[in-house]
PDB file of N, CA and C in Angstrom:
ATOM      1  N   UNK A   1     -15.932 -23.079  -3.802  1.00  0.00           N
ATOM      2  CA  UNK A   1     -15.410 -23.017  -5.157  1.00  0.00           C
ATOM      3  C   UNK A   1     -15.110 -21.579  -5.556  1.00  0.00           C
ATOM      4  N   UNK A   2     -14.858 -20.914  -4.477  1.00  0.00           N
ATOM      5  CA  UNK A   2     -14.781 -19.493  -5.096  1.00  0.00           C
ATOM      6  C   UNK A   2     -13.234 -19.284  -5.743  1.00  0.00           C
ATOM      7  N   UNK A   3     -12.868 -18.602  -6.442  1.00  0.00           N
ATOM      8  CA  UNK A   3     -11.950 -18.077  -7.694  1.00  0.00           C
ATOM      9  C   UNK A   3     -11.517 -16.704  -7.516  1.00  0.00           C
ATOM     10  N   UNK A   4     -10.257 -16.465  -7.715  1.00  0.00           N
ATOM     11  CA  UNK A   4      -9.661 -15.498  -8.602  1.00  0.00           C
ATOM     12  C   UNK A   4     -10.280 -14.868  -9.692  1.00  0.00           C
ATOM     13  N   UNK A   5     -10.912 -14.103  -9.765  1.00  0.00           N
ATOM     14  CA  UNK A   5     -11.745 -13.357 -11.463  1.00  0.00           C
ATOM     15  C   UNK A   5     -10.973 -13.813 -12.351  1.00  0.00           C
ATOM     16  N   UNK A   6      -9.700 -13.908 -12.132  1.00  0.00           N
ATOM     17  CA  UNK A   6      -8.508 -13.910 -13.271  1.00  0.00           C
ATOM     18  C   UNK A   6      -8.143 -15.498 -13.339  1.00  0.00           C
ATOM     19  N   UNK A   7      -8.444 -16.413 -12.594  1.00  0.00           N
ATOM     20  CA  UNK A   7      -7.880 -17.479 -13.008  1.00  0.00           C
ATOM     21  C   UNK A   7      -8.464 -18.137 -13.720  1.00  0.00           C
ATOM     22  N   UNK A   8      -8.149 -18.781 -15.209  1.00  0.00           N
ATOM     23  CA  UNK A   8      -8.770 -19.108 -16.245  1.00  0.00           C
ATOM     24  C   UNK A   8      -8.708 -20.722 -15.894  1.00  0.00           C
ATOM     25  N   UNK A   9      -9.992 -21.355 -16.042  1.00  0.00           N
ATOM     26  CA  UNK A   9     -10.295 -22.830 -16.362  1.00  0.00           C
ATOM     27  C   UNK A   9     -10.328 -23.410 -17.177  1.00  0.00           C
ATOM     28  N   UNK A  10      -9.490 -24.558 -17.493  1.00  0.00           N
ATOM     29  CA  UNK A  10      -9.532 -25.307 -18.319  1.00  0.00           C
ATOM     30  C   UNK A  10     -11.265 -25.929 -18.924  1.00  0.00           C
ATOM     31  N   UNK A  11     -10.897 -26.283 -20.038  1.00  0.00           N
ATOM     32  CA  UNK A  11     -12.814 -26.314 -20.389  1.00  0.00           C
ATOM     33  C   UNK A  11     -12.665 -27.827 -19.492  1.00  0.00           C
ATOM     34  N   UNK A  12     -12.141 -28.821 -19.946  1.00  0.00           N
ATOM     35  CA  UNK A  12     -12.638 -29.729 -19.016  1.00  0.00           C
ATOM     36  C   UNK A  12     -12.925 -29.776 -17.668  1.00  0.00           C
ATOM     37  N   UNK A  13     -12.462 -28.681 -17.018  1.00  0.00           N
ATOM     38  CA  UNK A  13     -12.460 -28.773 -15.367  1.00  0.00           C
ATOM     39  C   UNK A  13     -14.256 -27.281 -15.600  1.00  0.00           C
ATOM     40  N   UNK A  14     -14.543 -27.204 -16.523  1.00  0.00           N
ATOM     41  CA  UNK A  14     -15.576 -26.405 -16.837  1.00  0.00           C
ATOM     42  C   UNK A  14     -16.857 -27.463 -17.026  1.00  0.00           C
ATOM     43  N   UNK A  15     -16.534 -28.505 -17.412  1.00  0.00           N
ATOM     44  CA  UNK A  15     -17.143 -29.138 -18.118  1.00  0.00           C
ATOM     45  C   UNK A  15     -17.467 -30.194 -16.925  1.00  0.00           C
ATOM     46  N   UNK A  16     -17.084 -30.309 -16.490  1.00  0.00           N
ATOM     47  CA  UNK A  16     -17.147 -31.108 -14.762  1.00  0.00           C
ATOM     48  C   UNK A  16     -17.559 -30.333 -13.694  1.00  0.00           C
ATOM     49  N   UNK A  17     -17.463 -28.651 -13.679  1.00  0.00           N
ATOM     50  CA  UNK A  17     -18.107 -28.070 -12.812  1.00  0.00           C
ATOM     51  C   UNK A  17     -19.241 -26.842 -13.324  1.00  0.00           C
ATOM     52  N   UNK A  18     -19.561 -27.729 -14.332  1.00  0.00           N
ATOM     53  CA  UNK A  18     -21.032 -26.675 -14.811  1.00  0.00           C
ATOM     54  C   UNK A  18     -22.119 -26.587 -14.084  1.00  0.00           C
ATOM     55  N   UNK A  19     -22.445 -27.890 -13.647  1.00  0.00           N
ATOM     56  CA  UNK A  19     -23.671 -28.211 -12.724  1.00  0.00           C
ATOM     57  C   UNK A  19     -23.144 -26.846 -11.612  1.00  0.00           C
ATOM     58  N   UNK A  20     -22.298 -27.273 -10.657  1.00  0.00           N
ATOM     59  CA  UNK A  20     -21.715 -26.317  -9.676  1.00  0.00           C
ATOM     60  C   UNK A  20     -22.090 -24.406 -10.173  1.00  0.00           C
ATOM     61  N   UNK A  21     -21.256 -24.606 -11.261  1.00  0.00           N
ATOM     62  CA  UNK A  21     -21.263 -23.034 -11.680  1.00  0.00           C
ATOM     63  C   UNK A  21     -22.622 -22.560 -12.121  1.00  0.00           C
ATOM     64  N   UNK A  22     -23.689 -23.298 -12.607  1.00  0.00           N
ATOM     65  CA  UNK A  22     -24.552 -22.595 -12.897  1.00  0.00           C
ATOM     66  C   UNK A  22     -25.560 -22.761 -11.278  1.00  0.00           C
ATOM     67  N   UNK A  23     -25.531 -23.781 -10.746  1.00  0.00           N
ATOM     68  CA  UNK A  23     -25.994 -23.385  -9.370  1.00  0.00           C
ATOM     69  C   UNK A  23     -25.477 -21.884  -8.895  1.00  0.00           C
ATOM     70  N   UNK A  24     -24.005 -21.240  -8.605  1.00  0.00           N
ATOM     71  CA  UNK A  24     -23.611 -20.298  -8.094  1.00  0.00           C
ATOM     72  C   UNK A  24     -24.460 -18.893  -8.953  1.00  0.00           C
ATOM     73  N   UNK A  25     -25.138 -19.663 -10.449  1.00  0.00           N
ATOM     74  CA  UNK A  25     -25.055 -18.024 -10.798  1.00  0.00           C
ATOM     75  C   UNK A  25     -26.694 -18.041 -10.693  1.00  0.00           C
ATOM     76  N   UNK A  26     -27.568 -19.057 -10.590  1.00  0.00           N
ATOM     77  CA  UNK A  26     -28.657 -19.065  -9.822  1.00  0.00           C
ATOM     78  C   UNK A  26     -28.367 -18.235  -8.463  1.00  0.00           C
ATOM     79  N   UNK A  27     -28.203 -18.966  -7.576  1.00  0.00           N
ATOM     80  CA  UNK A  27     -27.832 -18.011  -6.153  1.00  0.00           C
ATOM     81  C   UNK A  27     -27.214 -16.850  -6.208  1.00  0.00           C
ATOM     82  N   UNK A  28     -26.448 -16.541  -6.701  1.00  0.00           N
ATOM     83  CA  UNK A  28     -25.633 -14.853  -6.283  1.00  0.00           C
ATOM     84  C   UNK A  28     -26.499 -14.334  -7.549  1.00  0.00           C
ATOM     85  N   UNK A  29     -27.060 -14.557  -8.954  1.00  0.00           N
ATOM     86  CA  UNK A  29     -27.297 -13.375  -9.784  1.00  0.00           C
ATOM     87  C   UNK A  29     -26.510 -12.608 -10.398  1.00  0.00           C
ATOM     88  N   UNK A  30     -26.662 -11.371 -10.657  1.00  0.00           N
ATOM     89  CA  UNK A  30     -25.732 -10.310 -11.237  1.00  0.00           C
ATOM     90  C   UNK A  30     -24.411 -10.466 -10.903  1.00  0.00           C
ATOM     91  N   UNK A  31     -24.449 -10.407  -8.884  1.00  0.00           N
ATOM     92  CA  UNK A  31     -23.151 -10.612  -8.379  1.00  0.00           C
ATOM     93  C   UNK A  31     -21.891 -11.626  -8.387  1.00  0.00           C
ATOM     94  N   UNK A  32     -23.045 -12.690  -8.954  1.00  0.00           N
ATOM     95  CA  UNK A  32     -21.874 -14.025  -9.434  1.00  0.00           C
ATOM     96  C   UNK A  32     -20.586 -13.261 -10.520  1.00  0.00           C
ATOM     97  N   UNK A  33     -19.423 -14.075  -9.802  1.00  0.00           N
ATOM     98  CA  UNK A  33     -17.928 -13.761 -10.216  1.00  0.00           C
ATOM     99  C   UNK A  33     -18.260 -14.355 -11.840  1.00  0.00           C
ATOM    100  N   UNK A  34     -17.622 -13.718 -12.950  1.00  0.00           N
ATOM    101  CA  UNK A  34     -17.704 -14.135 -14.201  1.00  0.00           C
ATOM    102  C   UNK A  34     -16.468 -15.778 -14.027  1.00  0.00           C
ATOM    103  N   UNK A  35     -16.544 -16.246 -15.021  1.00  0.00           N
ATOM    104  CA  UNK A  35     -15.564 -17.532 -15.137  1.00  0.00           C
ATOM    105  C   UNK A  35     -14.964 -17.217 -16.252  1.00  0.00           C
ATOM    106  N   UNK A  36     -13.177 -17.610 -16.061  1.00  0.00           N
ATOM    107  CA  UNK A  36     -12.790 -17.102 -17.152  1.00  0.00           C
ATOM    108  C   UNK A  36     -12.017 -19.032 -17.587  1.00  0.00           C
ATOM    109  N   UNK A  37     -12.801 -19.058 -19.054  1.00  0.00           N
ATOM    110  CA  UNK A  37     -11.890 -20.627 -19.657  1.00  0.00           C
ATOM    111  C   UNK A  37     -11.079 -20.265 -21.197  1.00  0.00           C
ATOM    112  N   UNK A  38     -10.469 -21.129 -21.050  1.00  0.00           N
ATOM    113  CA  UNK A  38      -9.081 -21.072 -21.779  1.00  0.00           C
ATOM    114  C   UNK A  38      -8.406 -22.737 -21.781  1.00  0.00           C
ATOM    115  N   UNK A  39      -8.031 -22.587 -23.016  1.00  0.00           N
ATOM    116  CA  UNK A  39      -6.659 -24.308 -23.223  1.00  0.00           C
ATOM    117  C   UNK A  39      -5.327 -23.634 -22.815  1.00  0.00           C
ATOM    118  N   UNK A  40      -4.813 -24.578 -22.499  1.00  0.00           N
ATOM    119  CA  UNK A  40      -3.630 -23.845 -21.599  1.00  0.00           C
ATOM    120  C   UNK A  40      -3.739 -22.701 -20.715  1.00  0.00           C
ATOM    121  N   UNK A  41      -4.791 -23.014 -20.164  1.00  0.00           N
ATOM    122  CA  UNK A  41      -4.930 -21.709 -18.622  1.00  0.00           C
ATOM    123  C   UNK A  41      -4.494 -20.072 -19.428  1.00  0.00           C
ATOM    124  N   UNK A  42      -4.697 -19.935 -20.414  1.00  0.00           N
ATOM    125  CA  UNK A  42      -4.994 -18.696 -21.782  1.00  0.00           C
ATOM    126  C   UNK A  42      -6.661 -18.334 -21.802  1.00  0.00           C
ATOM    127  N   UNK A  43      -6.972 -17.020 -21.249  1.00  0.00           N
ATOM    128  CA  UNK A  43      -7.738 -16.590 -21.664  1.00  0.00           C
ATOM    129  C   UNK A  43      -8.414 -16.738 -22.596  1.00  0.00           C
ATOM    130  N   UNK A  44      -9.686 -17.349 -22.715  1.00  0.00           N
ATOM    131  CA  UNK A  44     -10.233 -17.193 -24.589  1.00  0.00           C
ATOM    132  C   UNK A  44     -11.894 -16.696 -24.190  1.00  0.00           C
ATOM    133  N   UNK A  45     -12.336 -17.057 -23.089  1.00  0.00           N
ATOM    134  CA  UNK A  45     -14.022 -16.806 -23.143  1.00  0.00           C
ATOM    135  C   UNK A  45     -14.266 -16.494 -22.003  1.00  0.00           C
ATOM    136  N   UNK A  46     -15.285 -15.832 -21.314  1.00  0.00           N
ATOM    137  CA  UNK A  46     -15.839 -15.663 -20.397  1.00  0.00           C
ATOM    138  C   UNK A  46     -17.746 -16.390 -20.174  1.00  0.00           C
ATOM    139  N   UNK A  47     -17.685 -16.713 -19.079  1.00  0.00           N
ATOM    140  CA  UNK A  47     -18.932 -17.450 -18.867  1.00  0.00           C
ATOM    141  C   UNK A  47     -19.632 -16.471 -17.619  1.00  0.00           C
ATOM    142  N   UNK A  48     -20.856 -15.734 -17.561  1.00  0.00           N
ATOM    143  CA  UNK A  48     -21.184 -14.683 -16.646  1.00  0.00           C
ATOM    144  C   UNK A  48     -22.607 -15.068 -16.402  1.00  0.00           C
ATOM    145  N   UNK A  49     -23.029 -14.843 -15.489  1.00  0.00           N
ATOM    146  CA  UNK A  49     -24.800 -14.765 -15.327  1.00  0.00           C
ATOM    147  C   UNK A  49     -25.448 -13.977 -16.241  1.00  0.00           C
ATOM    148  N   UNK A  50     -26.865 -14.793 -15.886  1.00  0.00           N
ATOM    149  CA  UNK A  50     -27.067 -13.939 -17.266  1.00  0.00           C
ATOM    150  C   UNK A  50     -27.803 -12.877 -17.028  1.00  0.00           C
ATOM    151  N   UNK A  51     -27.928 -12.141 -15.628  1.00  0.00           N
ATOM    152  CA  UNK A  51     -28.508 -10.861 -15.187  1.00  0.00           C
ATOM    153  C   UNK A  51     -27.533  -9.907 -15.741  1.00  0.00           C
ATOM    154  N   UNK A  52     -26.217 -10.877 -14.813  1.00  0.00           N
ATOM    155  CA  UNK A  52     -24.784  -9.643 -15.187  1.00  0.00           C
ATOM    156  C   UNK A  52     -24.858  -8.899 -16.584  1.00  0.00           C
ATOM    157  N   UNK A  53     -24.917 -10.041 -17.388  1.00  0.00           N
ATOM    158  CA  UNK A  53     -24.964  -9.936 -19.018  1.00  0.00           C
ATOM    159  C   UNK A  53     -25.768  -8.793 -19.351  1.00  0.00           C
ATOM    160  N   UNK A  54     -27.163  -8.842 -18.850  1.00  0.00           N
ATOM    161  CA  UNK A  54     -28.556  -7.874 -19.799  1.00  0.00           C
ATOM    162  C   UNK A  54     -27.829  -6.465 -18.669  1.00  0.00           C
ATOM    163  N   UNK A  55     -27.198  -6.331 -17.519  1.00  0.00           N
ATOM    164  CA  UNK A  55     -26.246  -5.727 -16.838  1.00  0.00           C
ATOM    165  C   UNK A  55     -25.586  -4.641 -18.161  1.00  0.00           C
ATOM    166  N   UNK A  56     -24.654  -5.684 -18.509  1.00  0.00           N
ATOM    167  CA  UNK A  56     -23.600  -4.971 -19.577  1.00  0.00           C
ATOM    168  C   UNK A  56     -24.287  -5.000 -20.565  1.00  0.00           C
ATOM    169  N   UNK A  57     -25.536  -5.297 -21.140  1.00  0.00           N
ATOM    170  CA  UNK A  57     -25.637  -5.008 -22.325  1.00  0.00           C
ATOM    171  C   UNK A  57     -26.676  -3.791 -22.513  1.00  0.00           C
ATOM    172  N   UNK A  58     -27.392  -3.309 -21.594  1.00  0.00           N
ATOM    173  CA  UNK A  58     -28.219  -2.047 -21.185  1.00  0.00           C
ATOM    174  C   UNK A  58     -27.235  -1.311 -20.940  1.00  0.00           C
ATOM    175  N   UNK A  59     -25.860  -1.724 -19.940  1.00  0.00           N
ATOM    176  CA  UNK A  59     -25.421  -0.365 -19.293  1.00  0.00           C
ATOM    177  C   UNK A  59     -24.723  -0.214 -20.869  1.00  0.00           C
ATOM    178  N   UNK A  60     -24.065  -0.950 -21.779  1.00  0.00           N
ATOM    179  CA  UNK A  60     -23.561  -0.041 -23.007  1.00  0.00           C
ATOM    180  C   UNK A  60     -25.036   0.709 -24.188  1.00  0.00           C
ATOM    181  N   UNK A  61     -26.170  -0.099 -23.575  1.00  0.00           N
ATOM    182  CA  UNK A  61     -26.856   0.756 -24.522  1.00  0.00           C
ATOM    183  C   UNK A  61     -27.295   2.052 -23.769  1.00  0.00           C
ATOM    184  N   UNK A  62     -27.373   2.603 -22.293  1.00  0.00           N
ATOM    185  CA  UNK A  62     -27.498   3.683 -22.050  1.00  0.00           C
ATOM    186  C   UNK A  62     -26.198   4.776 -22.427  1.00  0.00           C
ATOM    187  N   UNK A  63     -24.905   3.814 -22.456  1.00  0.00           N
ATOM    188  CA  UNK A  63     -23.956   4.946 -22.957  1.00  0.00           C
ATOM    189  C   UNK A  63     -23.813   5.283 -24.599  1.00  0.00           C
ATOM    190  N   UNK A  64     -24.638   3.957 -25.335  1.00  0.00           N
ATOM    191  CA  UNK A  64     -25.146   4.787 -26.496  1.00  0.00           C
ATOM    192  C   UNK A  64     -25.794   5.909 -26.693  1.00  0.00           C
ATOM    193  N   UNK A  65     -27.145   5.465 -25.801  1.00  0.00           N
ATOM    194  CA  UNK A  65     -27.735   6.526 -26.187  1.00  0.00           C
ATOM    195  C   UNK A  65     -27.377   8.174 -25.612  1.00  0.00           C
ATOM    196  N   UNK A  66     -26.309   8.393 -25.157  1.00  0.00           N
ATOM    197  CA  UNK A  66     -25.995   9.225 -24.625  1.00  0.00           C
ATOM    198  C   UNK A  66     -24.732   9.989 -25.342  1.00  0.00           C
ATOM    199  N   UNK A  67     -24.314   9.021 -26.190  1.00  0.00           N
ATOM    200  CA  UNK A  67     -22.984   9.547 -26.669  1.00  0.00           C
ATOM    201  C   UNK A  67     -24.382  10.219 -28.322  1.00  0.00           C
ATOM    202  N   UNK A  68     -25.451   9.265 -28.792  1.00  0.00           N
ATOM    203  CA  UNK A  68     -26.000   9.658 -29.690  1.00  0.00           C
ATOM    204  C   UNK A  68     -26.729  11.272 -29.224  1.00  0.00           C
ATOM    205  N   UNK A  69     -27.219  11.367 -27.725  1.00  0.00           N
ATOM    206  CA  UNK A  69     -27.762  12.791 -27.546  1.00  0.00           C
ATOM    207  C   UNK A  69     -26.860  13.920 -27.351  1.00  0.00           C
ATOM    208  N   UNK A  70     -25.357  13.470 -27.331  1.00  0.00           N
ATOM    209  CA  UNK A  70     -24.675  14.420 -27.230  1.00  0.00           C
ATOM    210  C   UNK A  70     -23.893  14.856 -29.083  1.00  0.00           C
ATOM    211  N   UNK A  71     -23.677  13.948 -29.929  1.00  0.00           N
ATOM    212  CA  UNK A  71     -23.890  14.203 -31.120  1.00  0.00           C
ATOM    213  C   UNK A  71     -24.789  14.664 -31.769  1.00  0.00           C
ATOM    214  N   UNK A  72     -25.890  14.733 -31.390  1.00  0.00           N
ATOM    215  CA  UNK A  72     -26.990  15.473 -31.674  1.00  0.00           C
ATOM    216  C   UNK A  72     -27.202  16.802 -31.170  1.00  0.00           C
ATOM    217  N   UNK A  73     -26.977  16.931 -30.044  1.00  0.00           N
ATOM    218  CA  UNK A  73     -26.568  18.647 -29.391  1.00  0.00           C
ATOM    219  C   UNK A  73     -25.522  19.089 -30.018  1.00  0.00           C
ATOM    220  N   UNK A  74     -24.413  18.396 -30.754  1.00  0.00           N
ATOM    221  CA  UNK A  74     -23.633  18.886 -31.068  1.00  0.00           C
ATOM    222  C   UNK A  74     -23.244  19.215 -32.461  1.00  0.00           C
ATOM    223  N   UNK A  75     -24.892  19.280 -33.324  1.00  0.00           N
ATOM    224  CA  UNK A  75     -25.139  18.677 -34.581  1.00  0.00           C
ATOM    225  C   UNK A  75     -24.700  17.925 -35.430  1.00  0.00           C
ATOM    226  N   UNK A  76     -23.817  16.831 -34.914  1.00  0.00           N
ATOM    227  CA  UNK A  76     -23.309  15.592 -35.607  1.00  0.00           C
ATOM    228  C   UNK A  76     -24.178  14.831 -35.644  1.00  0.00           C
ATOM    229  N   UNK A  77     -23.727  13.697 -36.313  1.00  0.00           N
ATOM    230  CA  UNK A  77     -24.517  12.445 -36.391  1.00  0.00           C
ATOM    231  C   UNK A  77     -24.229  11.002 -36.148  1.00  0.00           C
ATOM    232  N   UNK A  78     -24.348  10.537 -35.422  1.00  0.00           N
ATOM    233  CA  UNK A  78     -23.959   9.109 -34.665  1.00  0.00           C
ATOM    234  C   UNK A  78     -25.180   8.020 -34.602  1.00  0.00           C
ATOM    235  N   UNK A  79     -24.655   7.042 -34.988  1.00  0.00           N
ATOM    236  CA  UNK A  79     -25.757   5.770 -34.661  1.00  0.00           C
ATOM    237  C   UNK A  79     -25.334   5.312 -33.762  1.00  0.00           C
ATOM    238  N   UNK A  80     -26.802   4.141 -33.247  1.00  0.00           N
ATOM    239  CA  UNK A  80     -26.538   2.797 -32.637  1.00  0.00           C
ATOM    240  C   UNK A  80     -25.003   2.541 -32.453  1.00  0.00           C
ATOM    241  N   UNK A  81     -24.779   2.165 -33.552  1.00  0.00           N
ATOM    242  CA  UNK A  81     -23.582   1.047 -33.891  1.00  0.00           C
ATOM    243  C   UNK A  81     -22.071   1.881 -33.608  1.00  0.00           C
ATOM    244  N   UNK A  82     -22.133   2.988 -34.431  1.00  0.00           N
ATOM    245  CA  UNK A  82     -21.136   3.655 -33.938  1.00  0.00           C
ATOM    246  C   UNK A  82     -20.849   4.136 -32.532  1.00  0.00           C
ATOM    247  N   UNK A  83     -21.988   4.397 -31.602  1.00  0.00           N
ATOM    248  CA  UNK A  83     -21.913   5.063 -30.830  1.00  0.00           C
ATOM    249  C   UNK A  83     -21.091   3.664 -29.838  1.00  0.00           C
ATOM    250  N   UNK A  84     -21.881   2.744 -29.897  1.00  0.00           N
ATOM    251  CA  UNK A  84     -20.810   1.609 -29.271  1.00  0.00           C
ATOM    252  C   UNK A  84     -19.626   1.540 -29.586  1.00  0.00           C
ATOM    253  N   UNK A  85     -18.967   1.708 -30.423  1.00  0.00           N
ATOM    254  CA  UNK A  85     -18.007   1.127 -30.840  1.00  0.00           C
ATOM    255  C   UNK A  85     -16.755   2.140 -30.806  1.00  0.00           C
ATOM    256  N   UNK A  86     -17.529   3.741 -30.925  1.00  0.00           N
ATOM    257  CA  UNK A  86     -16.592   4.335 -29.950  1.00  0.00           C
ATOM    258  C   UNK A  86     -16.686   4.425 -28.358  1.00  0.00           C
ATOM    259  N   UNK A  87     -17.447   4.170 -27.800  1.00  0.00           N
ATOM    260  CA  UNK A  87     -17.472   3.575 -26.107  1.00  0.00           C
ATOM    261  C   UNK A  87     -16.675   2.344 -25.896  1.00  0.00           C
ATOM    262  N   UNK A  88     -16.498   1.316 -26.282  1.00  0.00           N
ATOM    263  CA  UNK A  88     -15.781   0.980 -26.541  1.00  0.00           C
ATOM    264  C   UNK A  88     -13.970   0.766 -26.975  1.00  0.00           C
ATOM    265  N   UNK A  89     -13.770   1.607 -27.951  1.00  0.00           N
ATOM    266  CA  UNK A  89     -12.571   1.922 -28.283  1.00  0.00           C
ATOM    267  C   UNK A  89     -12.129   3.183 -26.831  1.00  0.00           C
ATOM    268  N   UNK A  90     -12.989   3.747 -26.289  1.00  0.00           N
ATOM    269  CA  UNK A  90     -12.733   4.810 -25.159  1.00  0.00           C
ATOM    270  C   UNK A  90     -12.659   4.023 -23.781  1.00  0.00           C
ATOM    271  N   UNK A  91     -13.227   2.918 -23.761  1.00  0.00           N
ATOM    272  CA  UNK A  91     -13.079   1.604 -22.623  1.00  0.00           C
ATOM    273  C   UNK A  91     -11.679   1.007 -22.768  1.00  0.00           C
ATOM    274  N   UNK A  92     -11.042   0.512 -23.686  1.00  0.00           N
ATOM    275  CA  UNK A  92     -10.081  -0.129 -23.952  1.00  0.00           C
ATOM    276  C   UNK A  92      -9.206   0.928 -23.923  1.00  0.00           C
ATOM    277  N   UNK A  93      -9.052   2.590 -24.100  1.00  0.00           N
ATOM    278  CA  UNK A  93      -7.919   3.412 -23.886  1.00  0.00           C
ATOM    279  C   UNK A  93      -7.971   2.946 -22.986  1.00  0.00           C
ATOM    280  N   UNK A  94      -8.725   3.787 -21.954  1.00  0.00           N
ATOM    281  CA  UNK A  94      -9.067   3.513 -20.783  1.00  0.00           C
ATOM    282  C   UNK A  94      -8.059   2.873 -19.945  1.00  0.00           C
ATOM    283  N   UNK A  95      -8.653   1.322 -20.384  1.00  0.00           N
ATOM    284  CA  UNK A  95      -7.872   0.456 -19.771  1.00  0.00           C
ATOM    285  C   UNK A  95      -6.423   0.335 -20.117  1.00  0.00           C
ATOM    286  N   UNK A  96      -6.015   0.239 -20.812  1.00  0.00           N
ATOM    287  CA  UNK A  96      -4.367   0.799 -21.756  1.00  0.00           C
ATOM    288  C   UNK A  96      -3.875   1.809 -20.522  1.00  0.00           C
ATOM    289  N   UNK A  97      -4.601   2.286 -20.971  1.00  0.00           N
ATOM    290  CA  UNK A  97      -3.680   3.938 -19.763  1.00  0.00           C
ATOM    291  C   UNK A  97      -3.114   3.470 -18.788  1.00  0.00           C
ATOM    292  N   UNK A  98      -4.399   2.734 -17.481  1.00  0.00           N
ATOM    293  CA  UNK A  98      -4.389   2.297 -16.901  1.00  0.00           C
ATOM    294  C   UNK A  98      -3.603   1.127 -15.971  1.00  0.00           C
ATOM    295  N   UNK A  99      -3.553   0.548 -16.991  1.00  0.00           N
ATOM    296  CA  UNK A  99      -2.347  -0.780 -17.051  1.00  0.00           C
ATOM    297  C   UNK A  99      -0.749  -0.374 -17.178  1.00  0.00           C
ATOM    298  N   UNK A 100      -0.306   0.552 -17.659  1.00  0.00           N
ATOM    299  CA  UNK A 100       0.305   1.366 -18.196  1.00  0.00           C
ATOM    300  C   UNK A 100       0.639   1.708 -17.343  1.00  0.00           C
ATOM    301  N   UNK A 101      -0.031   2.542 -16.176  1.00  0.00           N
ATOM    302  CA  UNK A 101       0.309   3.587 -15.294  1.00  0.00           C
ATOM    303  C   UNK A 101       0.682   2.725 -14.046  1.00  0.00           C
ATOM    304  N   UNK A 102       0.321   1.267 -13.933  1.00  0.00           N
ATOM    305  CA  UNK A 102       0.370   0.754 -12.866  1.00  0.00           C
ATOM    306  C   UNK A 102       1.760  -0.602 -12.862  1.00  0.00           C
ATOM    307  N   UNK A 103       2.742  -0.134 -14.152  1.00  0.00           N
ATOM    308  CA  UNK A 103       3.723  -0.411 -14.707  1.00  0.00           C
ATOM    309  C   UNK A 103       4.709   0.466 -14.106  1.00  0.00           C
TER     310      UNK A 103
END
């Protein structure tokens, strides 16, 4: 049953291979491929393990706290919240550029 990262599943064909998919993210872990579902084979959600997940959700809180110790060396002031959300907005240039360049 392995996939394309990019090919989006219909929820019903999700909904018939849940048993399947959550077996795969038992066995592989972190490394399990995310699932991408959508109506009309359209992107709308992603379904990921849930190692991957605490994965991405530590690795953006270490780049919080890093964008907050460097506002602080730099005597500004940054929170939590902000500090994501410009990591974030700097992820999505990022990717923009990126996409862009390969145009």
């Amino acid at each position: 049953m392995e996939r394309n990262p990019h090919d989006v599943l219909a929820t019903r064909e999700v909904r018939a291979q849940l048993p399947a998919l959550l077996e795969r993210f038992r066995q592989a872990g972190a490394d399990a491929e995310p699932v991408v579902i959508g109506a009309r084979r359209r992107p709308e959600a992603v379904v990921l393990s849930y190692e991957r997940y605490l994965k991405l959700v530590g690795g953006r809180g270490r780049v919080a706290a890093a964008l907050e110790q460097q506002a602080r060396e730099a005597g500004e002031t940054l929170d939590a919240e902000e500090a994501i959300e410009l990591a974030n907005n700097e992820l999505h240039t990022m990717r923009r550029e990126r996409r862009a360049a390969k145009r």
